[in-house]
PDB file of N, CA and C in Angstrom:
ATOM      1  N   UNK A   1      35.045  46.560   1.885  1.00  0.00           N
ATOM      2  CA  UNK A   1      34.277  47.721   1.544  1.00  0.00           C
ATOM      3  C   UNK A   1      34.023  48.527   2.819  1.00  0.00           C
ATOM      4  N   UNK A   2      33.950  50.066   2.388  1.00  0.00           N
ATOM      5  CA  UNK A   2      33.181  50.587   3.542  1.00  0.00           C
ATOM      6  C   UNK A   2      32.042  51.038   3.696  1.00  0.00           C
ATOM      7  N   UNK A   3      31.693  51.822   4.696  1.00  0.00           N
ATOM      8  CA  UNK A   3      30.681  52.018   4.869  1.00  0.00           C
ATOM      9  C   UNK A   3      30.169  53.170   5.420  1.00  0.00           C
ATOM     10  N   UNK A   4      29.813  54.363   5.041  1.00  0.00           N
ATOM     11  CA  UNK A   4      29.738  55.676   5.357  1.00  0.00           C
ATOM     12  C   UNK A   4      28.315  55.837   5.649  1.00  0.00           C
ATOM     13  N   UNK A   5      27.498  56.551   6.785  1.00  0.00           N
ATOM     14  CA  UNK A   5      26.005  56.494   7.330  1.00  0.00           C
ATOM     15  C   UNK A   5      26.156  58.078   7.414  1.00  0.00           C
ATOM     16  N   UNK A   6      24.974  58.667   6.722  1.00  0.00           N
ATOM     17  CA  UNK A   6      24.262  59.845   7.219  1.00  0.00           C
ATOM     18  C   UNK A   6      23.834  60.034   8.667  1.00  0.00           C
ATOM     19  N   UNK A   7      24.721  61.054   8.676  1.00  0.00           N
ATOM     20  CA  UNK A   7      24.092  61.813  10.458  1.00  0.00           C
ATOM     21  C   UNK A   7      24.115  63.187   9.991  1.00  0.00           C
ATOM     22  N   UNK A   8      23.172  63.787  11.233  1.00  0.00           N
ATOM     23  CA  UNK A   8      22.868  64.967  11.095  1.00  0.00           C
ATOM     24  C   UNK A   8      23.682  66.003  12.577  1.00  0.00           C
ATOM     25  N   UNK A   9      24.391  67.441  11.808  1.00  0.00           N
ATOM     26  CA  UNK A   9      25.181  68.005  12.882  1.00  0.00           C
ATOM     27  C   UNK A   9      24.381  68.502  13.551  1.00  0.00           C
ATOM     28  N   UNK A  10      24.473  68.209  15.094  1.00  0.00           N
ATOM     29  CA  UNK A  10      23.120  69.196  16.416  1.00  0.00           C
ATOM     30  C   UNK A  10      24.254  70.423  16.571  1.00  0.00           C
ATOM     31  N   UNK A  11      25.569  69.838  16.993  1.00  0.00           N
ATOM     32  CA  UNK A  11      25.804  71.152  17.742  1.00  0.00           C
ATOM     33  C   UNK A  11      27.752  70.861  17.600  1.00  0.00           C
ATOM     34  N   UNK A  12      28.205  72.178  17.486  1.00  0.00           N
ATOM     35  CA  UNK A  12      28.946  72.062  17.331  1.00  0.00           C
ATOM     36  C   UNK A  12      30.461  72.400  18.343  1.00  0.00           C
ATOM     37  N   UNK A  13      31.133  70.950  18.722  1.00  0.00           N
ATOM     38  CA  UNK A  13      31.459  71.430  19.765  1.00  0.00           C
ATOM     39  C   UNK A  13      32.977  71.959  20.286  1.00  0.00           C
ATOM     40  N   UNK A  14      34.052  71.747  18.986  1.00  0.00           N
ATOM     41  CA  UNK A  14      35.049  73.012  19.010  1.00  0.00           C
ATOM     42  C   UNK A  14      35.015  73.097  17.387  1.00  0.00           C
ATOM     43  N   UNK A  15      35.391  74.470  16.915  1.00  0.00           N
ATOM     44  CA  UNK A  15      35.150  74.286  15.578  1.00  0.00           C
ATOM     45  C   UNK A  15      37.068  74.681  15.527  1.00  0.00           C
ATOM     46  N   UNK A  16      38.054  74.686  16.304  1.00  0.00           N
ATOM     47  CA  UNK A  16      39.304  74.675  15.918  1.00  0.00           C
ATOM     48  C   UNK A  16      39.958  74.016  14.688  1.00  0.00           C
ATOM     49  N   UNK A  17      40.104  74.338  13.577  1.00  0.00           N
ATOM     50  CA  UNK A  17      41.500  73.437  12.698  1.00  0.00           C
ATOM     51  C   UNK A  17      42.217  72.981  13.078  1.00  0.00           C
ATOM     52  N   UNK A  18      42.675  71.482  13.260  1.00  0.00           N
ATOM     53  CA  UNK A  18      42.561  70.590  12.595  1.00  0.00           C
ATOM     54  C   UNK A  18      41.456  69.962  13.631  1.00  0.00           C
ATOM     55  N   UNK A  19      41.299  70.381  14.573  1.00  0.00           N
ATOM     56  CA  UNK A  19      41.013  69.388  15.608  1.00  0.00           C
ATOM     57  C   UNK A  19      39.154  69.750  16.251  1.00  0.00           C
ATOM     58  N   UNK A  20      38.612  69.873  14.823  1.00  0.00           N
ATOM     59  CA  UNK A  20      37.389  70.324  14.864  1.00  0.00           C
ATOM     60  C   UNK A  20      36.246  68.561  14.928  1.00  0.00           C
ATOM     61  N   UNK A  21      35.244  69.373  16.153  1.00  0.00           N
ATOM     62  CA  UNK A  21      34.731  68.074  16.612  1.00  0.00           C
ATOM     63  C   UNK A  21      32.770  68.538  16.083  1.00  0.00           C
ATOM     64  N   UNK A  22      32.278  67.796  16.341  1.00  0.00           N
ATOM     65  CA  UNK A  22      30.614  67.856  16.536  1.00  0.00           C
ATOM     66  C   UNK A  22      29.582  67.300  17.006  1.00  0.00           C
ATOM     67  N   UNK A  23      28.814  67.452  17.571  1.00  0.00           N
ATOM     68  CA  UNK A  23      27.583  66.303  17.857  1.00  0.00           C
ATOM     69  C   UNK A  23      27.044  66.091  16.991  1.00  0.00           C
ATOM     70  N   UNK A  24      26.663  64.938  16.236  1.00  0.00           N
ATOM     71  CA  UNK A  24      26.375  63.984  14.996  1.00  0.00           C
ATOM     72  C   UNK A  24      25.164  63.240  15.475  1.00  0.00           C
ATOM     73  N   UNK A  25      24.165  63.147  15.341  1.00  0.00           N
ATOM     74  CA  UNK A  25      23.219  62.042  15.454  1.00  0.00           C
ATOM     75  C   UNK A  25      22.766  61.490  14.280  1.00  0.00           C
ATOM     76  N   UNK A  26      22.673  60.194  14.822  1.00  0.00           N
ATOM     77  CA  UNK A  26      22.774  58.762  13.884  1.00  0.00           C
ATOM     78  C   UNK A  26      20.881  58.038  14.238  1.00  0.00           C
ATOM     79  N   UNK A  27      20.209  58.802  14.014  1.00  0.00           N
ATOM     80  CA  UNK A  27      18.643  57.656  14.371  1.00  0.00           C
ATOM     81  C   UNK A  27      18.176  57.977  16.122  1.00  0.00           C
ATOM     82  N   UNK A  28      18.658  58.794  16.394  1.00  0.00           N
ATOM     83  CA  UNK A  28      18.580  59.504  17.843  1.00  0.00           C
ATOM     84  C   UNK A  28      19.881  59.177  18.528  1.00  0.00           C
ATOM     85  N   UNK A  29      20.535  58.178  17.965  1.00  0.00           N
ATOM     86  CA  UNK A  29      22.059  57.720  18.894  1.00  0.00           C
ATOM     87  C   UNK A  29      23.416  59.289  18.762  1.00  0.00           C
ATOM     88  N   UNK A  30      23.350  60.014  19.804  1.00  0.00           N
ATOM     89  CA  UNK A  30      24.591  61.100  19.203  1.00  0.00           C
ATOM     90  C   UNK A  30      25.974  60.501  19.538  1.00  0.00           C
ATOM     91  N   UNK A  31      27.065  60.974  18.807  1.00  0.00           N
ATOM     92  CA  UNK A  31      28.351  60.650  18.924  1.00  0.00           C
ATOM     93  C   UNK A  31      29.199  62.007  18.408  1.00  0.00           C
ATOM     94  N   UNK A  32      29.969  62.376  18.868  1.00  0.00           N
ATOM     95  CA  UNK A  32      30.999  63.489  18.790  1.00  0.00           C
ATOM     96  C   UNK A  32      32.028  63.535  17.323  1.00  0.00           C
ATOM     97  N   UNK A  33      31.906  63.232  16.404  1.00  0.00           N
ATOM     98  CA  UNK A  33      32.505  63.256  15.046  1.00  0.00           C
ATOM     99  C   UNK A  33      33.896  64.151  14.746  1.00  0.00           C
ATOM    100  N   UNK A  34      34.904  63.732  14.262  1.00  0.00           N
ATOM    101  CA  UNK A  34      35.905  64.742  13.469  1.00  0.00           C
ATOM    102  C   UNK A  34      35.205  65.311  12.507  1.00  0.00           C
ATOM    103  N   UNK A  35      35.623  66.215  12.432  1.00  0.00           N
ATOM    104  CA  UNK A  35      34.963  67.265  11.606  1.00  0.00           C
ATOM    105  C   UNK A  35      35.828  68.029  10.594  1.00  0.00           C
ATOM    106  N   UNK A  36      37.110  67.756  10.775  1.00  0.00           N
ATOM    107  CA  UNK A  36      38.076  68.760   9.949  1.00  0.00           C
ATOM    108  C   UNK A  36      37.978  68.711   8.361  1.00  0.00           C
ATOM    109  N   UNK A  37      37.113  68.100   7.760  1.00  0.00           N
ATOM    110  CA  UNK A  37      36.980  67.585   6.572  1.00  0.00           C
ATOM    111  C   UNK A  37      35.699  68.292   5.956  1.00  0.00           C
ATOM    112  N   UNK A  38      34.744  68.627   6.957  1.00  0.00           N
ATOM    113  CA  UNK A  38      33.437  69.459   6.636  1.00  0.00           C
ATOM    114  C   UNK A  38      33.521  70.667   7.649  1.00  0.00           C
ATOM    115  N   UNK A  39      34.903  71.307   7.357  1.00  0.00           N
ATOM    116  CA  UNK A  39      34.258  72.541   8.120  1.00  0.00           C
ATOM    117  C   UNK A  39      33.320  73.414   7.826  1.00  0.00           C
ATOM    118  N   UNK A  40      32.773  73.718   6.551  1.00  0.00           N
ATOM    119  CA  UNK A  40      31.193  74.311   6.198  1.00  0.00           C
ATOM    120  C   UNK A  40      30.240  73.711   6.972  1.00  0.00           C
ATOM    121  N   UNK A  41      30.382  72.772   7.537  1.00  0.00           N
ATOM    122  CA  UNK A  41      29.163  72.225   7.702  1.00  0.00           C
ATOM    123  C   UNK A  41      28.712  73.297   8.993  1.00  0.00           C
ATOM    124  N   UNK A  42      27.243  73.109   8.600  1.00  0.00           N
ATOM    125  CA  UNK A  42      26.393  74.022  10.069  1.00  0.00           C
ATOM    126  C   UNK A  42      25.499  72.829  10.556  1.00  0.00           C
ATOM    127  N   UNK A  43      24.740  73.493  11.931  1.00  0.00           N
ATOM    128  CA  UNK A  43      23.862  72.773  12.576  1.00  0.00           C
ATOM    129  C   UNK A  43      23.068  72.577  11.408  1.00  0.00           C
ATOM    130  N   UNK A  44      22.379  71.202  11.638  1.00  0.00           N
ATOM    131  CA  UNK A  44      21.438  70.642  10.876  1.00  0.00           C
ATOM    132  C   UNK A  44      21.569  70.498   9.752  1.00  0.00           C
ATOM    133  N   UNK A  45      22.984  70.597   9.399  1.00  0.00           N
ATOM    134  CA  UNK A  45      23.129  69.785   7.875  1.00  0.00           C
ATOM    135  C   UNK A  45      23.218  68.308   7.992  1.00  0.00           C
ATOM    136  N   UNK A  46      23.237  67.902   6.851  1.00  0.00           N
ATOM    137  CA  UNK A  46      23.599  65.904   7.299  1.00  0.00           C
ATOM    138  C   UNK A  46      24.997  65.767   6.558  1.00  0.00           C
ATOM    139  N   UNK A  47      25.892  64.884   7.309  1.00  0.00           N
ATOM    140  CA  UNK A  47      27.003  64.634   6.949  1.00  0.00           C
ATOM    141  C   UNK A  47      27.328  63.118   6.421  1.00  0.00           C
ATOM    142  N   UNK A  48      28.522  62.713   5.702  1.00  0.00           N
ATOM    143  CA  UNK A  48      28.618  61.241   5.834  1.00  0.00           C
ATOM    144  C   UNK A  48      30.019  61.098   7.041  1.00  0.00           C
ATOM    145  N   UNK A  49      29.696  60.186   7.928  1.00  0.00           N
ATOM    146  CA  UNK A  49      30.636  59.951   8.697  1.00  0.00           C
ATOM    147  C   UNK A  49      31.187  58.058   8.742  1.00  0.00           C
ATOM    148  N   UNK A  50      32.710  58.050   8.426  1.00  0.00           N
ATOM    149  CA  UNK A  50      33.330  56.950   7.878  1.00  0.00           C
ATOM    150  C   UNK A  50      34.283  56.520   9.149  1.00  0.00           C
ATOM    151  N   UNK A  51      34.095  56.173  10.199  1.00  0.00           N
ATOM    152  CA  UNK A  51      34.915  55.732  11.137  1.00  0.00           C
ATOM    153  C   UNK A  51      34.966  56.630  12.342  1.00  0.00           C
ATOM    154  N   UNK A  52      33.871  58.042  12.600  1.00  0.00           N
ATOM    155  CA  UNK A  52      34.194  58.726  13.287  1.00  0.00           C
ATOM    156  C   UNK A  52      34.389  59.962  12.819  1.00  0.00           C
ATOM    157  N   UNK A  53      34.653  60.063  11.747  1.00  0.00           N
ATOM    158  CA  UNK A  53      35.213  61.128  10.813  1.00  0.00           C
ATOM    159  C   UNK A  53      34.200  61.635   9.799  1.00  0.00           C
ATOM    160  N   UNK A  54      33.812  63.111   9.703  1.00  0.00           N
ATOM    161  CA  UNK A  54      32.867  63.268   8.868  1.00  0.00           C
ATOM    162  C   UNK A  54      33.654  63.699   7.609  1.00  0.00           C
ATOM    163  N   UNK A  55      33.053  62.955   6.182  1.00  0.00           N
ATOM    164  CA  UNK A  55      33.709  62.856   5.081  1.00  0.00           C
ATOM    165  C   UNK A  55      33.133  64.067   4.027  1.00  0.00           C
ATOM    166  N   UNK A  56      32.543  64.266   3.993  1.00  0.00           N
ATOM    167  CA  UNK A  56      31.694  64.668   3.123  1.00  0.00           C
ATOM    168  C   UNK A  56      30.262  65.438   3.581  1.00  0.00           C
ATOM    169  N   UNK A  57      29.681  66.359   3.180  1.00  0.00           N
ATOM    170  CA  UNK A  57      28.201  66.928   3.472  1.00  0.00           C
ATOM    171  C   UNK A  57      27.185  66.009   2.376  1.00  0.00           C
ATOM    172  N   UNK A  58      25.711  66.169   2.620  1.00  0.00           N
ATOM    173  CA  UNK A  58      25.279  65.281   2.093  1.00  0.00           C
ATOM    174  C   UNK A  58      23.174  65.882   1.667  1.00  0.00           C
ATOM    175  N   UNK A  59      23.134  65.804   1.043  1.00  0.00           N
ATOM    176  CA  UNK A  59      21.618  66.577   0.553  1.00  0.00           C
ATOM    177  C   UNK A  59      20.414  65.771   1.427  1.00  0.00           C
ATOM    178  N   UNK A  60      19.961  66.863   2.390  1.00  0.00           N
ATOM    179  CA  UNK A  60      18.771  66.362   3.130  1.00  0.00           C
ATOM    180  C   UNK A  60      18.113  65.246   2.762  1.00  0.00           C
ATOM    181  N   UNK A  61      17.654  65.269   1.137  1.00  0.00           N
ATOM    182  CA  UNK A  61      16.580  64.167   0.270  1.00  0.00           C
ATOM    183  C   UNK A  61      17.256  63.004   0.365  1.00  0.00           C
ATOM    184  N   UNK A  62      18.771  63.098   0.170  1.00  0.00           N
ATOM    185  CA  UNK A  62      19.171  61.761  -0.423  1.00  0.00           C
ATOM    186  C   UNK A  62      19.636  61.028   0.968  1.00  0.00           C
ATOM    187  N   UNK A  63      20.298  62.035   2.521  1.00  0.00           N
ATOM    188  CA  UNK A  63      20.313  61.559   3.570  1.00  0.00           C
ATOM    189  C   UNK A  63      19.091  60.430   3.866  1.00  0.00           C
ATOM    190  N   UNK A  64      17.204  60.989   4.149  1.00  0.00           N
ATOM    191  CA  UNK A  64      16.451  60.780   3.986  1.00  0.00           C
ATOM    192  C   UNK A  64      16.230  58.853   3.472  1.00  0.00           C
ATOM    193  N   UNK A  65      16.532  59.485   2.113  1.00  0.00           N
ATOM    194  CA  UNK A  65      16.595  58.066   1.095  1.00  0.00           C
ATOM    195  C   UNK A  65      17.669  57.045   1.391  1.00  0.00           C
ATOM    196  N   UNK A  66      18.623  57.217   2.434  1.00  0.00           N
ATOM    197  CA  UNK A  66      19.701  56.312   2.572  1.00  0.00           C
ATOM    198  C   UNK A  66      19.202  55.702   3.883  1.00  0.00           C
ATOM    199  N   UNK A  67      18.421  56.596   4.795  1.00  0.00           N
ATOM    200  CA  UNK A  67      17.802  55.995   6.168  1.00  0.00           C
ATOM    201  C   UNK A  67      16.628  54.894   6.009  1.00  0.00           C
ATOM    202  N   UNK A  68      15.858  55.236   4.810  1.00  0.00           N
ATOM    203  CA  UNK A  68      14.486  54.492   4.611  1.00  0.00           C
ATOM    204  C   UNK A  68      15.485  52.871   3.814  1.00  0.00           C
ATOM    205  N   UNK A  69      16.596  53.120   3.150  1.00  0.00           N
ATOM    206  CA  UNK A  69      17.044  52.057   2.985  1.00  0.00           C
ATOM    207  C   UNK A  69      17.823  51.023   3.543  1.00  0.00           C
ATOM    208  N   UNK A  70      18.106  51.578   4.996  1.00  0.00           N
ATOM    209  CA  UNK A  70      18.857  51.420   5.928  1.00  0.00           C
ATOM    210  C   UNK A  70      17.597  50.280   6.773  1.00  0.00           C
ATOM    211  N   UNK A  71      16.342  51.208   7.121  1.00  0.00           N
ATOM    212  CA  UNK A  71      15.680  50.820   7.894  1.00  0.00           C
ATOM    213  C   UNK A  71      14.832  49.569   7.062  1.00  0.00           C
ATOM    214  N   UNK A  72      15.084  49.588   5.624  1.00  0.00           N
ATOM    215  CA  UNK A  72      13.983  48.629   5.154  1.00  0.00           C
ATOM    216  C   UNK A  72      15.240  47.286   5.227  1.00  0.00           C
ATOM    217  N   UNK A  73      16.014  46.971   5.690  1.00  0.00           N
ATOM    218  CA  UNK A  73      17.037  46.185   5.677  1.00  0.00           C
ATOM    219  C   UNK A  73      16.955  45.191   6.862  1.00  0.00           C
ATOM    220  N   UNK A  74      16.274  45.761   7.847  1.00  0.00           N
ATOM    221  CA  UNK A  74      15.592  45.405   9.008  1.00  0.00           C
ATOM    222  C   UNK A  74      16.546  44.867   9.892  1.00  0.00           C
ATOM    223  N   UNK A  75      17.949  45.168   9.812  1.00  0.00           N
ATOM    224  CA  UNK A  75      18.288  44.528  10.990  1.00  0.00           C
ATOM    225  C   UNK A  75      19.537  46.031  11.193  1.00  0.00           C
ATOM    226  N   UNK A  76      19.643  45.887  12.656  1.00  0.00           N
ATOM    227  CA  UNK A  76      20.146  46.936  13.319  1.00  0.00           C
ATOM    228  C   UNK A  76      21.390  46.740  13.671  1.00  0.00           C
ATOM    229  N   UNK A  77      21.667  44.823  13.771  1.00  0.00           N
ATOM    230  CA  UNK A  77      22.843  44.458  14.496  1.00  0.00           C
ATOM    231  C   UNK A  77      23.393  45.143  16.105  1.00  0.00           C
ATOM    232  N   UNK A  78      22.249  45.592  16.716  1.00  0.00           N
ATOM    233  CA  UNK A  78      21.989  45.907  17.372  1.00  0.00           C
ATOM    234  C   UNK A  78      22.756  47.129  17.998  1.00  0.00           C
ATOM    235  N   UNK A  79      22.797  48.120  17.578  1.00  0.00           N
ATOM    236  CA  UNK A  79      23.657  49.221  17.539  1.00  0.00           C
ATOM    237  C   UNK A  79      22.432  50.936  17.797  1.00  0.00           C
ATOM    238  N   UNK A  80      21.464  50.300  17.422  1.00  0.00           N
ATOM    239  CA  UNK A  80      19.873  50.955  18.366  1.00  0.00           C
ATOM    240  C   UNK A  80      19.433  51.593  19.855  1.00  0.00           C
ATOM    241  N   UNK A  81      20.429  50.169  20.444  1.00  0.00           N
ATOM    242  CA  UNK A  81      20.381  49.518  21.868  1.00  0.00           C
ATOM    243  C   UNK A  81      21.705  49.937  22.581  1.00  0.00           C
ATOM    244  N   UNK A  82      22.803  50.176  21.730  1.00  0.00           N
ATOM    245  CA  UNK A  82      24.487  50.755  22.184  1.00  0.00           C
ATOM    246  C   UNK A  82      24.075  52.029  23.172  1.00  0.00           C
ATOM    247  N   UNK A  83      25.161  51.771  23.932  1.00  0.00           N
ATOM    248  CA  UNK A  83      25.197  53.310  25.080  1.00  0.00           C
ATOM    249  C   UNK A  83      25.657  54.255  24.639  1.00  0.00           C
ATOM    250  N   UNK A  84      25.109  55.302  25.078  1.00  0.00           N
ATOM    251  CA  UNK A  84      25.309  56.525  24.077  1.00  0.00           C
ATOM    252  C   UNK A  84      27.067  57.608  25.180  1.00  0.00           C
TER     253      UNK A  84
END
């Protein structure tokens, strides 16, 4: 199975076809995302990102509701603590 996590786009940092990138933050952790799949997306939308790759855009509420279920799970596997 996989596993796709809500992040939210800060900034966007080439918006070129195919080879469109973004700053993504994940719980304060940012990481640089493919993007060619959500090019609508704007700052401060939330995305789902599946390996690096953002898949899909994703509704503030239900982003929200996937973090509180994330966090009630209580373990981080320590990926909190990863270098950014």
């Amino acid at each position: 199975m996989c596993l796709g996590v809500p992040g939210k786009v800060v900034k966007w940092v080439d918006r070129s076809y195919p080879y469109s990138t973004a700053e993504v933050e994940f719980d304060g952790v940012s990481r640089v995302c493919h993007m060619a799949c959500v090019e609508d997306a704007v700052e401060g939308d939330y995305v789902i990102v599946h390996a690096g790759i953002a898949i899909s855009r994703v509704d503030p509420v239900e982003a929200q509701r996937i973090f509180a279920e994330l966090e009630s799970l209580g373990d981080d596997d320590g990926w909190k603590d990863a270098p950014t």
